[in-house]
N, C-alpha and C. Protein backbone atom coordinates (compact mmCIF):
# COMPACT_ATOMS: atom_id res chain seq x y z
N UNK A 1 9.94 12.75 13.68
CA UNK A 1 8.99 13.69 13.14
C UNK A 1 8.26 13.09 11.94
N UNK A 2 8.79 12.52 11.29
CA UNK A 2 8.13 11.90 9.96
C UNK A 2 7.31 10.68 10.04
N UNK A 3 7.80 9.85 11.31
CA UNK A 3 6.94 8.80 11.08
C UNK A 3 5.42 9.25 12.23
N UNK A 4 5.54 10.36 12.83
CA UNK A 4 4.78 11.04 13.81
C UNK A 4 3.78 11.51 12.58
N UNK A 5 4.39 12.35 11.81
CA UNK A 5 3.79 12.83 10.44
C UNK A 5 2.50 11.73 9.68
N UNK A 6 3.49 10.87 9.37
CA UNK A 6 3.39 9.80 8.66
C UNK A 6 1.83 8.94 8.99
N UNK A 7 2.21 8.93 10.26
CA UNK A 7 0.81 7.87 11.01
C UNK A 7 -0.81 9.09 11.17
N UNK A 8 0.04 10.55 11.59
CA UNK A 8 -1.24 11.56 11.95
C UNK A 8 -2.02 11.13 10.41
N UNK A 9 -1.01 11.63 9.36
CA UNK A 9 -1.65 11.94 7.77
C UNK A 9 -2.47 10.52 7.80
N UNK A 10 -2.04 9.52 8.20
CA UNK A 10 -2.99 8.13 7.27
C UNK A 10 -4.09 8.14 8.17
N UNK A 11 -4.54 8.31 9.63
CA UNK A 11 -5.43 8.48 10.24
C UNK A 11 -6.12 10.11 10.18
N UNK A 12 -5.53 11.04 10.16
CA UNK A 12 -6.69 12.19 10.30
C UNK A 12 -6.79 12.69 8.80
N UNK A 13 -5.68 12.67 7.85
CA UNK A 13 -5.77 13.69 6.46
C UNK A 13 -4.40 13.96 6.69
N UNK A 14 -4.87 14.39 5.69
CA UNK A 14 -3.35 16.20 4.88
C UNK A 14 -3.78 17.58 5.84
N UNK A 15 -5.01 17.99 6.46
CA UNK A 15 -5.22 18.65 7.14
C UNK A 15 -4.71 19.28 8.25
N UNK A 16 -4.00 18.74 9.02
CA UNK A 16 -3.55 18.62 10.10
C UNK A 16 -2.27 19.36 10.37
N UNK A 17 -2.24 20.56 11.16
CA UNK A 17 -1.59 21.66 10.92
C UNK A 17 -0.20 21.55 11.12
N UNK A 18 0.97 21.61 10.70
CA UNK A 18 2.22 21.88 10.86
C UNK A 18 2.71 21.67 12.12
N UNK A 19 2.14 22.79 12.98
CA UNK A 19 2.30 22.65 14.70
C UNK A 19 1.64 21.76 15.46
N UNK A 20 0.80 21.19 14.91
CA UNK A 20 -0.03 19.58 15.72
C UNK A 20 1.52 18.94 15.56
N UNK A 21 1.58 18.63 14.13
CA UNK A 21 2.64 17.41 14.14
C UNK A 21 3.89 17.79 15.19
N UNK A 22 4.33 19.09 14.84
CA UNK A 22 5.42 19.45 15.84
C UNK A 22 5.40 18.99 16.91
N UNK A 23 4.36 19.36 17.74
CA UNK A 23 3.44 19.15 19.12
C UNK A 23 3.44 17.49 19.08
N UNK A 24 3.05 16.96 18.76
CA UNK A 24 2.82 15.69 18.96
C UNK A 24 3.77 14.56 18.68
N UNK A 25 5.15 15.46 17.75
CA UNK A 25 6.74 14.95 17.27
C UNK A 25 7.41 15.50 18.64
N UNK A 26 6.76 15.72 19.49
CA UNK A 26 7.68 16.57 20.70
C UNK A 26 8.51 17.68 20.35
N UNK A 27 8.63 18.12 19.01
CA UNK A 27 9.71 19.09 19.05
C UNK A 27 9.09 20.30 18.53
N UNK A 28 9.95 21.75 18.61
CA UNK A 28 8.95 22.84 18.80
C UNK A 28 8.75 22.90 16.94
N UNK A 29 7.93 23.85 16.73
CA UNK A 29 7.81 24.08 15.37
C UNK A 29 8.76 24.86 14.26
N UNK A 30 9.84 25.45 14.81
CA UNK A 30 10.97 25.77 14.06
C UNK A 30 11.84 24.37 13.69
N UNK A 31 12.01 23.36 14.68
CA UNK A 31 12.72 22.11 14.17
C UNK A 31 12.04 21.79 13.31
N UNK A 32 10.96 21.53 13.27
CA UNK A 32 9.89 20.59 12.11
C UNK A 32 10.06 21.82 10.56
N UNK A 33 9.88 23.12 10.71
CA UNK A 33 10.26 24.08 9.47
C UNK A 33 11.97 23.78 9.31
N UNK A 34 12.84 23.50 10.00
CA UNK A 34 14.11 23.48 9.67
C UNK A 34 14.38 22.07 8.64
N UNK A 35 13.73 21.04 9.08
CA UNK A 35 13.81 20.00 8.63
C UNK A 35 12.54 19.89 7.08
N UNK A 36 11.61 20.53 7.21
CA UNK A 36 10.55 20.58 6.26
C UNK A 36 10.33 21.63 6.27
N UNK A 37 10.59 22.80 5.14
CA UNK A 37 10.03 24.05 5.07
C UNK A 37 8.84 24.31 4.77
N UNK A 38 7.93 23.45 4.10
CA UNK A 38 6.38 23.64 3.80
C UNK A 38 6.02 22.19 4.02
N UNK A 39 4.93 22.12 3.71
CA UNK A 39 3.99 21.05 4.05
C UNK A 39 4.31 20.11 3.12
N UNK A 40 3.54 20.61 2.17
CA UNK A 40 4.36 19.87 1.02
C UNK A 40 5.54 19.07 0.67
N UNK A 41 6.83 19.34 1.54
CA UNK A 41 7.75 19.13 1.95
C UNK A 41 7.38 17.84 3.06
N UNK A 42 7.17 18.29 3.47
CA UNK A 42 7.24 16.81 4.77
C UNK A 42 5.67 15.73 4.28
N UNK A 43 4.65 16.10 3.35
CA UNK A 43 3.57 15.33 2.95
C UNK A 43 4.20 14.27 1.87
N UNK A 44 5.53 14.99 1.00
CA UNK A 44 6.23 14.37 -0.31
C UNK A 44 6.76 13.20 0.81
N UNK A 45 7.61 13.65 1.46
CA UNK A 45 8.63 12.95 2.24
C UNK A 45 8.02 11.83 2.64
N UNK A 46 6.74 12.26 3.23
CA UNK A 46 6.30 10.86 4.16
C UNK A 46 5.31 9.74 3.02
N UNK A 47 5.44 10.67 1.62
CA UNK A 47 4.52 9.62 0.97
C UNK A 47 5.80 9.05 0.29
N UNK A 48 6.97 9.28 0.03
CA UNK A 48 8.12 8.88 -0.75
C UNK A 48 8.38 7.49 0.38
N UNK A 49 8.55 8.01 1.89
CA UNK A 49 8.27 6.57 2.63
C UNK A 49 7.84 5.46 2.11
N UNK A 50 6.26 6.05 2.16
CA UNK A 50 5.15 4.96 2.03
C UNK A 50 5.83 3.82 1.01
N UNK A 51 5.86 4.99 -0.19
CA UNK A 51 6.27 3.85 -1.45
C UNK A 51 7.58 3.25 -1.44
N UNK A 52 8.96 3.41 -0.88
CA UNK A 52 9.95 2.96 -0.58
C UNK A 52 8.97 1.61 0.25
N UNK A 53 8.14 1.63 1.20
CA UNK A 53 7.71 0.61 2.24
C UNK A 53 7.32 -0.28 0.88
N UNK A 54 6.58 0.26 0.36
CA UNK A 54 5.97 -0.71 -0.25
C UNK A 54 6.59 -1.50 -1.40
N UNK A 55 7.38 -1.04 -1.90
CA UNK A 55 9.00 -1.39 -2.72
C UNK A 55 9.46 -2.70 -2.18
N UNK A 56 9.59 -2.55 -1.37
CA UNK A 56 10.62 -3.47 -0.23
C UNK A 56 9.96 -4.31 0.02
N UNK A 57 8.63 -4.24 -0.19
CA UNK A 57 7.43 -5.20 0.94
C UNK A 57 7.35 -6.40 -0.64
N UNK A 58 7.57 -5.40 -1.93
CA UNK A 58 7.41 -6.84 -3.04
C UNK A 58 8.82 -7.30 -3.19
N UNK A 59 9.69 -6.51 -3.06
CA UNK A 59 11.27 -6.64 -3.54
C UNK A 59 11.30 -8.29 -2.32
N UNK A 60 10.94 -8.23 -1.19
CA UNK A 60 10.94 -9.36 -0.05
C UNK A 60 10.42 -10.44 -0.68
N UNK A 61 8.93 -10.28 -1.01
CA UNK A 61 8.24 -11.40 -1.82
C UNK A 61 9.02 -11.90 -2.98
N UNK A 62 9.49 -11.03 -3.23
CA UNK A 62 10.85 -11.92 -4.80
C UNK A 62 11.54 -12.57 -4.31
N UNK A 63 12.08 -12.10 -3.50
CA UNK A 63 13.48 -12.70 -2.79
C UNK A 63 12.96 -14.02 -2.17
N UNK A 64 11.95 -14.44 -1.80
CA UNK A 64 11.38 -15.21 -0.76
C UNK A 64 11.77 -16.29 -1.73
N UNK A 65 12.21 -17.67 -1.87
CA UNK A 65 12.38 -18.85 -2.25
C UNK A 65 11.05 -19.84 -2.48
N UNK A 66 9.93 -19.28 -2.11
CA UNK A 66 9.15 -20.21 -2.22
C UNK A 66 7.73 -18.48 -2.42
N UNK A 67 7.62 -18.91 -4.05
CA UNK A 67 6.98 -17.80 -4.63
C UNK A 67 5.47 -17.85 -3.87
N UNK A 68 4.92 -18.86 -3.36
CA UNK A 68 3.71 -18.87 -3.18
C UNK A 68 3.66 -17.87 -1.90
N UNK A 69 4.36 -18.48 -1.30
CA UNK A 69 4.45 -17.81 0.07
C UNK A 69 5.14 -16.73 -0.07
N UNK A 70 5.73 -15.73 -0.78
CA UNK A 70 6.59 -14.12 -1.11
C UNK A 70 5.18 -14.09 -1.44
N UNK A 71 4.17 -14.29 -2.35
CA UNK A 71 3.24 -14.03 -3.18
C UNK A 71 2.31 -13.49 -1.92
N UNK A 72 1.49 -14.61 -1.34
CA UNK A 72 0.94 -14.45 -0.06
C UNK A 72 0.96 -13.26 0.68
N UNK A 73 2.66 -13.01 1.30
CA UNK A 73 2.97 -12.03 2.25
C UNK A 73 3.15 -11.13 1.56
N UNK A 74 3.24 -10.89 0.62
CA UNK A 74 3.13 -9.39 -0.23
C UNK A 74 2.06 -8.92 -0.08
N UNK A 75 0.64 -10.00 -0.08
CA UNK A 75 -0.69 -8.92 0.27
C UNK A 75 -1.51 -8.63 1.44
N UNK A 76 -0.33 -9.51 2.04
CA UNK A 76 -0.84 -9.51 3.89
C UNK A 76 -0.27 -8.20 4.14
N UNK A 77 1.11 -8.17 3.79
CA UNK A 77 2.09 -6.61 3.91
C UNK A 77 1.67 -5.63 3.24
N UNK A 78 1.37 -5.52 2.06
CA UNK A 78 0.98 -4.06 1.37
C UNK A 78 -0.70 -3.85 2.08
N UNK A 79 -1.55 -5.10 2.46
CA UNK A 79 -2.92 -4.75 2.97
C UNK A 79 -2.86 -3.80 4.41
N UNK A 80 -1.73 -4.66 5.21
CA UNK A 80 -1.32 -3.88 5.99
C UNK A 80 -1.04 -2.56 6.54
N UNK A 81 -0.36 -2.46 5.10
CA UNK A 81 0.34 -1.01 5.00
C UNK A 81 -1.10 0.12 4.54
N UNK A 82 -1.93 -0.68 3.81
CA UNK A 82 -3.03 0.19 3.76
C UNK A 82 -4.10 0.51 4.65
N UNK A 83 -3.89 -0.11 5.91
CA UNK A 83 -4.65 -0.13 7.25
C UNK A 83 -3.87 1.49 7.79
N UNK A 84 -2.67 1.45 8.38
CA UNK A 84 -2.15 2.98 8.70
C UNK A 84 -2.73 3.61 7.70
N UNK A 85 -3.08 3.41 6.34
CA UNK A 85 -2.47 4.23 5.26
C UNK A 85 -4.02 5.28 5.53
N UNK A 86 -5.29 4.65 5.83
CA UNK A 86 -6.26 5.53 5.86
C UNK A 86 -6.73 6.04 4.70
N UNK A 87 -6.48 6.51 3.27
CA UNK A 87 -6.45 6.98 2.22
C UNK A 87 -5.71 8.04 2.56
N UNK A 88 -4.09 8.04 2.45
CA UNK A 88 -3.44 9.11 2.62
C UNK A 88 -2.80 8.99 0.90
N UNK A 89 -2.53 7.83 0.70
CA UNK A 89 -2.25 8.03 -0.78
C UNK A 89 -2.68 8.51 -2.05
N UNK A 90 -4.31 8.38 -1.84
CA UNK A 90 -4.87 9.35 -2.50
C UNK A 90 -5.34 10.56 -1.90
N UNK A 91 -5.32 11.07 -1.03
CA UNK A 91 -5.23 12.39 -0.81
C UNK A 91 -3.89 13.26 -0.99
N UNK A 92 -2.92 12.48 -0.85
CA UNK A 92 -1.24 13.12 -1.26
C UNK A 92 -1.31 13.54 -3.35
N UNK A 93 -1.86 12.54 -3.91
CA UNK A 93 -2.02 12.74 -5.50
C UNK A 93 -3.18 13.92 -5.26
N UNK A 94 -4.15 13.81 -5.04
CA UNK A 94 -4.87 14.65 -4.67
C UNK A 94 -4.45 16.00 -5.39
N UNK A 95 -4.11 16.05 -3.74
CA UNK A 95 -3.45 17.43 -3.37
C UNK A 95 -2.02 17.96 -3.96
N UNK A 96 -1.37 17.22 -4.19
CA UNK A 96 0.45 17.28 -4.59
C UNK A 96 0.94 16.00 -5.80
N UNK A 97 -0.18 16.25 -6.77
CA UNK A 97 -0.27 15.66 -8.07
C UNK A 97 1.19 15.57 -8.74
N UNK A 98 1.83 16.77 -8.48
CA UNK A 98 3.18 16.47 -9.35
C UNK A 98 4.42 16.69 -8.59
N UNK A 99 4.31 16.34 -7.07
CA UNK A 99 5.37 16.66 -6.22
C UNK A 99 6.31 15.34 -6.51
N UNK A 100 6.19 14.49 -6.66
CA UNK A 100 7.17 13.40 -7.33
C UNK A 100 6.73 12.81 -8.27
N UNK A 101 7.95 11.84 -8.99
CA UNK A 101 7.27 11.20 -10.29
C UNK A 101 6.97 9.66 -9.60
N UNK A 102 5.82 9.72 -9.20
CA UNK A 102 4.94 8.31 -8.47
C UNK A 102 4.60 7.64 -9.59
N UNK A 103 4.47 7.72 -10.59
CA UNK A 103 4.34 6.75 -12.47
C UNK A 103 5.28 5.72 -12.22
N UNK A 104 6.60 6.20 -12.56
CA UNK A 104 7.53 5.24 -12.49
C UNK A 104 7.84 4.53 -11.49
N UNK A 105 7.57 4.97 -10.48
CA UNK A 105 8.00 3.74 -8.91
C UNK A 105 7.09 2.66 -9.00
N UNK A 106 5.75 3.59 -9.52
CA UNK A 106 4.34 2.72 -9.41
C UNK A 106 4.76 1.13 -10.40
N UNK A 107 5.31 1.74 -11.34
CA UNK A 107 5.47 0.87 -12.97
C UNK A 107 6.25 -0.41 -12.47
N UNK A 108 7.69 0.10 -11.87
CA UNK A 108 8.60 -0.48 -10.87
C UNK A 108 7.82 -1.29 -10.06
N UNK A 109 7.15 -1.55 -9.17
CA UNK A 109 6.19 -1.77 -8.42
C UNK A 109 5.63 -3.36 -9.15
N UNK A 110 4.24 -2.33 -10.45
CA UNK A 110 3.44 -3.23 -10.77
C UNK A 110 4.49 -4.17 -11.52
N UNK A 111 5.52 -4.33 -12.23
CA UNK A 111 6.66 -4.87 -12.94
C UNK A 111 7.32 -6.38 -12.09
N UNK A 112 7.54 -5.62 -10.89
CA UNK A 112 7.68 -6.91 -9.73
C UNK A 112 6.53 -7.74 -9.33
N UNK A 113 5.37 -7.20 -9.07
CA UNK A 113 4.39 -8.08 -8.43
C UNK A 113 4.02 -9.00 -9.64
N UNK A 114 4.15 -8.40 -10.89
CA UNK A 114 4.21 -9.28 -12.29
C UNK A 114 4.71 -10.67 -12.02
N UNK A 115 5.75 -10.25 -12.00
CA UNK A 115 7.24 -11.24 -11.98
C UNK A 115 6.74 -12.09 -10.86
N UNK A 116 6.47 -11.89 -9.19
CA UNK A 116 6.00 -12.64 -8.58
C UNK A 116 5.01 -13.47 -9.00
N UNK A 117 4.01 -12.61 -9.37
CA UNK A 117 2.39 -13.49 -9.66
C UNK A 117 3.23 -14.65 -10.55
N UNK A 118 3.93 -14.39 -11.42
CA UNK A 118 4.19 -15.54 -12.59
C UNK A 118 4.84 -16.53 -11.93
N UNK A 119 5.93 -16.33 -10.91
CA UNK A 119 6.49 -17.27 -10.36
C UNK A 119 5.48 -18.31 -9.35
N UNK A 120 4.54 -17.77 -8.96
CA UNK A 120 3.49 -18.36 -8.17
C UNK A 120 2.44 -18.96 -8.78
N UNK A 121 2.44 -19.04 -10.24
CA UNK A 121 1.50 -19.20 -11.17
C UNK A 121 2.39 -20.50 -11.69
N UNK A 122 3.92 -20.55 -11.83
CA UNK A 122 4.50 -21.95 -12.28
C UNK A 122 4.83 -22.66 -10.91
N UNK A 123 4.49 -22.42 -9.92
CA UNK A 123 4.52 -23.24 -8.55
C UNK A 123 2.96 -24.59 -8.94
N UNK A 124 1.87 -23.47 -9.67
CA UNK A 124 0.85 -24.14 -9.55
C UNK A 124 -0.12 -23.87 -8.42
N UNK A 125 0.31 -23.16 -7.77
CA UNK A 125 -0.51 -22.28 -6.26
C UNK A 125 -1.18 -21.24 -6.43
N UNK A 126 -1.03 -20.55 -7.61
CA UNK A 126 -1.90 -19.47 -8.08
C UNK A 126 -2.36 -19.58 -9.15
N UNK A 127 -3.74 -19.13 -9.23
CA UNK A 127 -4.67 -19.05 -10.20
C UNK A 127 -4.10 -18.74 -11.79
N UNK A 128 -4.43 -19.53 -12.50
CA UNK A 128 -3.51 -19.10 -13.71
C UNK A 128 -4.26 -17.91 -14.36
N UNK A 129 -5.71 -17.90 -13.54
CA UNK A 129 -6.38 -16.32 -14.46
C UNK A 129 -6.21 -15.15 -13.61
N UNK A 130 -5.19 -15.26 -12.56
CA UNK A 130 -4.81 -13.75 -11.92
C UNK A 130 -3.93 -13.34 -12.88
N UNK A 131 -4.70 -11.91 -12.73
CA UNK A 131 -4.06 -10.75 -12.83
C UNK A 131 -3.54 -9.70 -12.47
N UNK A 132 -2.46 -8.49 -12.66
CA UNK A 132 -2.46 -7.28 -12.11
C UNK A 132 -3.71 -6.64 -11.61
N UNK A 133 -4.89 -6.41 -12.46
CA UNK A 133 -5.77 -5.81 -11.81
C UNK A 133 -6.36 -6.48 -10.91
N UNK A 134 -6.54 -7.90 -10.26
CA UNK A 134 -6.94 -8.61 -9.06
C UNK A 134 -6.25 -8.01 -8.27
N UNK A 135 -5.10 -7.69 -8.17
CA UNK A 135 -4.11 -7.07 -7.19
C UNK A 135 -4.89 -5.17 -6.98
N UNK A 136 -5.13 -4.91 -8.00
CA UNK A 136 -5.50 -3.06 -8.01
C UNK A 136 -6.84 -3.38 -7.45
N UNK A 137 -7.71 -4.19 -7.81
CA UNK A 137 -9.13 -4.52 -6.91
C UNK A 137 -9.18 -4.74 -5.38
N UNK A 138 -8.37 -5.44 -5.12
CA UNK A 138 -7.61 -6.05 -3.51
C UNK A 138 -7.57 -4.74 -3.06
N UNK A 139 -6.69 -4.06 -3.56
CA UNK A 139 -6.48 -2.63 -3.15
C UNK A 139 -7.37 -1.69 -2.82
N UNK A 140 -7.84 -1.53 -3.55
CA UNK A 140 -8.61 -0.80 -3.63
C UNK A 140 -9.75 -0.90 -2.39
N UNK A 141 -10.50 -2.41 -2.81
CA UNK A 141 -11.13 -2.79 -2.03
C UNK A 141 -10.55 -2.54 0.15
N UNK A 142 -9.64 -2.82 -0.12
CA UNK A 142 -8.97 -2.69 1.14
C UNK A 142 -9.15 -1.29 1.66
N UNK A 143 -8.82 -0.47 0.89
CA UNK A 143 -8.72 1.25 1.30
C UNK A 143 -10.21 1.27 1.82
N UNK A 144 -11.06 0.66 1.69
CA UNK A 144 -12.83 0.65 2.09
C UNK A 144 -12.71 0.61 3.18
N UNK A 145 -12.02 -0.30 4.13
CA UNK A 145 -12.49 -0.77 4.93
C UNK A 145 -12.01 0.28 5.74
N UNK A 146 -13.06 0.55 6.61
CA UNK A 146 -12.88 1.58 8.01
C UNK A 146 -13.39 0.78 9.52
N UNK A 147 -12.27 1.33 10.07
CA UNK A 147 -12.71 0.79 11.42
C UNK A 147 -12.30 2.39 12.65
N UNK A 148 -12.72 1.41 13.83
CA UNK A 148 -13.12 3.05 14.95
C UNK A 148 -11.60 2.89 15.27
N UNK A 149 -11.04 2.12 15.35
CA UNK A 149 -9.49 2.14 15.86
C UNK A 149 -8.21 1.55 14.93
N UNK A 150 -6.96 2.02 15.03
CA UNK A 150 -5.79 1.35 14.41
C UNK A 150 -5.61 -0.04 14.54
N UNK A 151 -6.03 -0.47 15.86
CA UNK A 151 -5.87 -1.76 15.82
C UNK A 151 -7.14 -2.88 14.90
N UNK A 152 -8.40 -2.26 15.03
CA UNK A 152 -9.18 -3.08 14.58
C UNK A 152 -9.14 -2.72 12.68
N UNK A 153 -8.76 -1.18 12.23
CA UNK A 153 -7.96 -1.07 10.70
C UNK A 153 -7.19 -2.64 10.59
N UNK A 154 -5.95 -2.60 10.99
CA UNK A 154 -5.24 -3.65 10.99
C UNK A 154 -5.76 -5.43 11.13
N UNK A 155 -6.65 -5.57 12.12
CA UNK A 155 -7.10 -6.79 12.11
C UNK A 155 -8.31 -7.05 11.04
N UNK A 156 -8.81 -6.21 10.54
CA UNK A 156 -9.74 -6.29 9.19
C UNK A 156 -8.70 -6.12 8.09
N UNK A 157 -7.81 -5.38 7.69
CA UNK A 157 -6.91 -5.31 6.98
C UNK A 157 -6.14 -6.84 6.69
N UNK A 158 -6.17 -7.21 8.06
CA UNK A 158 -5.27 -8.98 7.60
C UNK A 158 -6.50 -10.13 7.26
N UNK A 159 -7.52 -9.92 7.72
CA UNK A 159 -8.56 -10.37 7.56
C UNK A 159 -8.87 -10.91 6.09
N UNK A 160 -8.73 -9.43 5.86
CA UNK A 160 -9.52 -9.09 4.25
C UNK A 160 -8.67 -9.77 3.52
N UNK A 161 -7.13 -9.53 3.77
CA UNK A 161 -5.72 -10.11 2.66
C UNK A 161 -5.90 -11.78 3.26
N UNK A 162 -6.52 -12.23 4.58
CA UNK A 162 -6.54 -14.07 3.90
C UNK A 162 -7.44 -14.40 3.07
N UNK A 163 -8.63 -14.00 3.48
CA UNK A 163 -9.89 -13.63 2.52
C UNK A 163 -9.57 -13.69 0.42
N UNK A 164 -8.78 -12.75 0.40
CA UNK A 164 -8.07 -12.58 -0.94
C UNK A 164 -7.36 -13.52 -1.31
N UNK A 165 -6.67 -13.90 -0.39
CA UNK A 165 -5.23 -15.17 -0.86
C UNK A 165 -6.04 -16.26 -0.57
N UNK A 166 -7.00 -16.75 0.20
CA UNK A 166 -7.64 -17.94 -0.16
C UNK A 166 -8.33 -17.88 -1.62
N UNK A 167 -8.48 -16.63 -1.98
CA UNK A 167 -10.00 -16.56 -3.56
C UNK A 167 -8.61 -16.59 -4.76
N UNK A 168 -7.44 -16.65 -4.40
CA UNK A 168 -5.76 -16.43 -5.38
C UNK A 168 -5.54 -17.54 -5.58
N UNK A 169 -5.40 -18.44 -4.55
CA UNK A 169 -5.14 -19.92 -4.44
C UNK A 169 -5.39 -20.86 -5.43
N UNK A 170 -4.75 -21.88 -6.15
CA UNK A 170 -5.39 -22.40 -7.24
C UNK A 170 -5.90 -23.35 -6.88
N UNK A 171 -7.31 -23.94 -7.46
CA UNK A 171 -7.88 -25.21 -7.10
C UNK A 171 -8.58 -25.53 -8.17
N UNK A 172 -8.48 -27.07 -8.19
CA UNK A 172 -9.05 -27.65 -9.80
C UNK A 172 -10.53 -27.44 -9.99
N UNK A 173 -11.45 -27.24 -8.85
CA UNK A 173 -12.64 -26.91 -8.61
C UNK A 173 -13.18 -25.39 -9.12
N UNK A 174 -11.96 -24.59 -8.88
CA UNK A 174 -12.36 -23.53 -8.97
C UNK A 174 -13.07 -22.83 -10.41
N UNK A 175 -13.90 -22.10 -10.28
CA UNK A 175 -14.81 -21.78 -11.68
C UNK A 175 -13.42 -20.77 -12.33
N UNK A 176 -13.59 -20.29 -13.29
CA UNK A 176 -12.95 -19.30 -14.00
C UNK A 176 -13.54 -18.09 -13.37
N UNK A 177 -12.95 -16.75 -13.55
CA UNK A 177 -12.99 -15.88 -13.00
C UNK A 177 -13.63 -15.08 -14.27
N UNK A 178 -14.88 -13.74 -13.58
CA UNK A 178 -15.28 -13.09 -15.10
C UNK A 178 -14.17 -12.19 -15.18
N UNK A 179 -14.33 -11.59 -16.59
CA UNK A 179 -13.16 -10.48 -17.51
C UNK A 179 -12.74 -9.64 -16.38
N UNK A 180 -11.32 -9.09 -16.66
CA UNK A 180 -10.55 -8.44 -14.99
C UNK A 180 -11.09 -6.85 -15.94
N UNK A 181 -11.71 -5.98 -14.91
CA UNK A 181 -12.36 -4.80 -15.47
C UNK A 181 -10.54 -3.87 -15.67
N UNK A 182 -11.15 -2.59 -16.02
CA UNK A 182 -10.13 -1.78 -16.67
C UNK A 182 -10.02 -0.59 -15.31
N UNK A 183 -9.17 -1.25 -14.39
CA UNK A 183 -9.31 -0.07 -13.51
C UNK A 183 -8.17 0.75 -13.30
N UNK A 184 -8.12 2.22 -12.82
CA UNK A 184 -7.11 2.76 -12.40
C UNK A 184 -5.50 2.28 -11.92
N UNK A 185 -4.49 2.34 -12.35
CA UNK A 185 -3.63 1.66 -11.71
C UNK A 185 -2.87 2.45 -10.80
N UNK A 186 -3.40 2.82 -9.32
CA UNK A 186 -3.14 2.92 -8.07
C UNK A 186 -2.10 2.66 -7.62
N UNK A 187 -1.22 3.20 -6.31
CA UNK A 187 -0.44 3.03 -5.75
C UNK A 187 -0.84 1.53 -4.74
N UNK A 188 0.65 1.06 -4.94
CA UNK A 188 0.44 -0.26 -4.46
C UNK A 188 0.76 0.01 -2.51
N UNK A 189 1.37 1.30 -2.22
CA UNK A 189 1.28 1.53 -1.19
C UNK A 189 0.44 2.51 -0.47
């Protein structure tokens, strides 16, 4: 039911009535109220997912032994994750602004990809003028992209993240980058 949930919300909205999802989770609409009593309830749930996904997707990139490459697949994976995602993450703040404390996971979050960028930055493979907000721009930028189908979301979605990790890459050629602007700091999932 949740990941049925999960995929309707990042492709159609928060809109999408209780009994669709039921209907389309195969099960009748008292299971889906037994398990989620309001909407709200199963919208928290499936965005508490998201960000657990996306937790895991940098927690991997740490773990990875060779920072360039954890570095890399962290924005192939979170770009990814923003292809299903459709703008469901900002429509969940939106709408259900204080249904969890998303600050601190977020903090958690930007805290690790820190720690990565730096480790990928003493490899010598990353730009020594990246920053966190290159990462919230990526993002951002990514949530733009619309396509007519899930699959072609996804293949512009990986597109866009080599696109990014080639412009991350360090090269002695490369110009300096202008001032990183002051933007929102967004969910990384």
């Amino acid at each position: 039911m949740l990941a049925v949930a999960r995929a309707i919300f990042g492709t159609e909205g928060l809109g999408v009535p209780m009994r669709e999802i039921a209907r389309r989770a195969d099960v009748g609409p008292a299971t889906l109220y037994r398990r989620f009593p309001t909407k709200e309830a199963l919208v928290t749930e499936a965005f508490a997912g998201q960000m657990a996904q996306c937790t895991a997707i940098v927690e991997e990139g740490l773990a990875d032994p060779d920072p360039w490459h954890g570095f890399s697949r962290m924005i192939e994976r979170v770009c990814e994750l923003h292809a299903y995602n459709q703008g469901f993450t900002a429509a969940f703040l939106a709408a259900f602004p204080d249904a969890i404390d998303f600050v601190a996971e977020r903090e958690r979050a930007l805290r690790a990809v820190g720690e990565l960028a730096r480790r990928a930055k003493a490899t010598g493979e990353l730009r020594s003028d990246f920053v966190i907000a290159d990462l919230i721009l990526v993002l951002q930028a990514n949530s733009g992209v619309h396509a007519s189908t899930p699959a072609e979301a996804l293949a512009a979605a990986r597109r866009f993240a080599a696109l990014q990790i080639q412009g991350f890459r360090a090269r002695a050629d490369a110009p300096p980058l202008p001032r990183a602007p002051k933007l929102p700091m967004l969910s990384l999932g």
